[in-house]
Protein backbone atom coordinates (compact mmCIF):
# COMPACT_ATOMS: atom_id res chain seq x y z
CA UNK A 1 154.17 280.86 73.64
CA UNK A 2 156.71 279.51 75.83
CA UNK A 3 159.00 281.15 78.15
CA UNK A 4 162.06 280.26 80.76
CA UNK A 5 162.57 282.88 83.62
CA UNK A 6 165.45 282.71 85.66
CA UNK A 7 165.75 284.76 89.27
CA UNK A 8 168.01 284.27 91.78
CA UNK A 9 171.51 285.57 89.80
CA UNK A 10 173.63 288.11 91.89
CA UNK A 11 177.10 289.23 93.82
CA UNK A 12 178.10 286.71 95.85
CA UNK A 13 181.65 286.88 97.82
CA UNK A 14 184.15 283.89 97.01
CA UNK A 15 182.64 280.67 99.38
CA UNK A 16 179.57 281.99 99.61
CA UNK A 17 176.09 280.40 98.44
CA UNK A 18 173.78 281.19 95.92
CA UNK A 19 170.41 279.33 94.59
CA UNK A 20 169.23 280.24 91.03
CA UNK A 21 165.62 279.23 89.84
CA UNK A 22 164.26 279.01 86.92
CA UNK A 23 160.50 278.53 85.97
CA UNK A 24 158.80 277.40 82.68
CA UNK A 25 155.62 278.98 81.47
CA UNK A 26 153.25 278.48 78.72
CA UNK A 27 151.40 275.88 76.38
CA UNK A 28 153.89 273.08 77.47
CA UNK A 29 152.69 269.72 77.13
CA UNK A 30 155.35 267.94 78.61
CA UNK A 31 158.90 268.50 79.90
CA UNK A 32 161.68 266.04 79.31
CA UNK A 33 165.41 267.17 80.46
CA UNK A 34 165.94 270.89 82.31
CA UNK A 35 169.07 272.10 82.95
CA UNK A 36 172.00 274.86 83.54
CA UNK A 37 174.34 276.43 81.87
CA UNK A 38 176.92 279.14 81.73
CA UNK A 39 178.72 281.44 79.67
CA UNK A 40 181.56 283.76 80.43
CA UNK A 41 183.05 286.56 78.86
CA UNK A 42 185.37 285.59 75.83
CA UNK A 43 183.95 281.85 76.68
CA UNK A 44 181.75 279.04 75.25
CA UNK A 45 178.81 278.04 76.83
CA UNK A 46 179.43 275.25 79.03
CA UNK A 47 177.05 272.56 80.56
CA UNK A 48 176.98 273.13 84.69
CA UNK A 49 173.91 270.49 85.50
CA UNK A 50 171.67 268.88 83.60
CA UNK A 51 168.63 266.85 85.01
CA UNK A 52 167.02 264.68 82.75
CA UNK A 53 163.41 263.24 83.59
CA UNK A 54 163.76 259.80 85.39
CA UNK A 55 167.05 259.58 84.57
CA UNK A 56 170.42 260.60 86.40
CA UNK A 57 171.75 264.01 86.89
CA UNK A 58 175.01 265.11 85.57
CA UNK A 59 177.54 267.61 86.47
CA UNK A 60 180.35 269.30 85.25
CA UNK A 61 183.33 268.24 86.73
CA UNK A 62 184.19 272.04 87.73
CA UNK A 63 181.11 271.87 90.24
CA UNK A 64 180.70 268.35 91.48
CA UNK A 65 180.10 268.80 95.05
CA UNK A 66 179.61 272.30 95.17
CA UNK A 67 176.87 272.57 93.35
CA UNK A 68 173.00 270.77 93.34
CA UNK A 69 170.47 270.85 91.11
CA UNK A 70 166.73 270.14 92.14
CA UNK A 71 163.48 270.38 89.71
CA UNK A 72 160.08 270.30 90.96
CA UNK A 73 158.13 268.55 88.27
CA UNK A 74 154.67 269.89 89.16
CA UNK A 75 155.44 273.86 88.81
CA UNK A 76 157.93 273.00 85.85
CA UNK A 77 160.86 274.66 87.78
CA UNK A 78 164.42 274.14 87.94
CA UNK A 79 166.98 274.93 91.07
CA UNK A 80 170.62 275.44 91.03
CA UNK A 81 171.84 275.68 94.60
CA UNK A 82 175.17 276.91 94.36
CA UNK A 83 177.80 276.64 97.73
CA UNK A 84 181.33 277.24 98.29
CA UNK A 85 181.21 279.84 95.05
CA UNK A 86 184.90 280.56 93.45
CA UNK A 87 185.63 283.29 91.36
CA UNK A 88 185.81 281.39 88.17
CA UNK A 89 181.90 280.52 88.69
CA UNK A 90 180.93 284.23 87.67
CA UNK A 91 179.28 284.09 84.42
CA UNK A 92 175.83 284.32 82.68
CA UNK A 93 173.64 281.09 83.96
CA UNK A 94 170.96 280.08 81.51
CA UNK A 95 168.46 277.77 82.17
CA UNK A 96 167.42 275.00 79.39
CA UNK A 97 164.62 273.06 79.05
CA UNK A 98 163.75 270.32 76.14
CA UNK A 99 159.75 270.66 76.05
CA UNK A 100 156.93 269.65 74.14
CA UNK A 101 154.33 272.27 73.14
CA UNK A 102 150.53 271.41 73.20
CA UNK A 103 149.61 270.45 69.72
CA UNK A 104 153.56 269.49 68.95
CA UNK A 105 154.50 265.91 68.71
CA UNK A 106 158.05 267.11 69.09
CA UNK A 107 160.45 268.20 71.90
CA UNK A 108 162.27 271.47 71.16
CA UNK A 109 164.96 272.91 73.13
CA UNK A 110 164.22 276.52 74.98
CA UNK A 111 166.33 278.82 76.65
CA UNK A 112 166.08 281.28 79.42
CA UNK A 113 167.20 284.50 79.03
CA UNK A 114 169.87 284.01 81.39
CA UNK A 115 171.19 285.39 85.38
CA UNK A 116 173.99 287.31 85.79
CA UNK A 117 176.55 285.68 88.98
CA UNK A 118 179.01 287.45 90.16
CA UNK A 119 181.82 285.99 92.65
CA UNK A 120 184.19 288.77 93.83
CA UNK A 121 184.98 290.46 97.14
């Protein structure tokens, strides 16, 4: 059993900062790309960063600059730290990890269960 947990999600006022994590638990083997996304009411979900392992992180262009996103390779955990928040960031943020189970020659792709963030004043 494998299992993404989020923490961090909450109300934020516009410009303010916010860091989500996100840790992976379970039989995992090995984990190749984590990442973030988001989904807002009456939306798609959208890529917001995606870290890939030993390769280059990508961003959408809606948070380039704003927004960073860390992992920490030995606790299998993912970090979105989130500054200079705008209204149009609040959405669900789910976190995404391709992994390999123990016992499973493939990767498969897992989801959180996603973070609600709220920007308003």
């Amino acid at each position: 059993q494998v299992q993404l947990v989020e923490s961090g999600g909450g109300l934020v006022q516009p410009g303010g900062p916010l860091r989500l994590s996100c840790v992976a638990s379970g039989s995992i083997a090995s984990i190749a790309d984590m990442g973030w996304y988001r989904q807002a009411p009456g939306n798609q979900r959208e890529l917001v960063a995606r870290f890939p392992r030993g390769g280059s992180v990508n961003y959408a262009d809606s948070v380039k600059g704003r927004f960073t996103i860390s992992r920490d390779n030995a606790k299998n955990t993912v970090f979105l730290q989130m500054n200079s928040l705008k209204p149009e960031d609040t959405a669900v943020y789910y976190c995404n990890a391709q992994l390999r189970r123990y016992g499973s020659a493939s990767y498969e792709n897992y989801w959180g269960q996603g973070t609600q963030v709220t920007v308003s004043s």
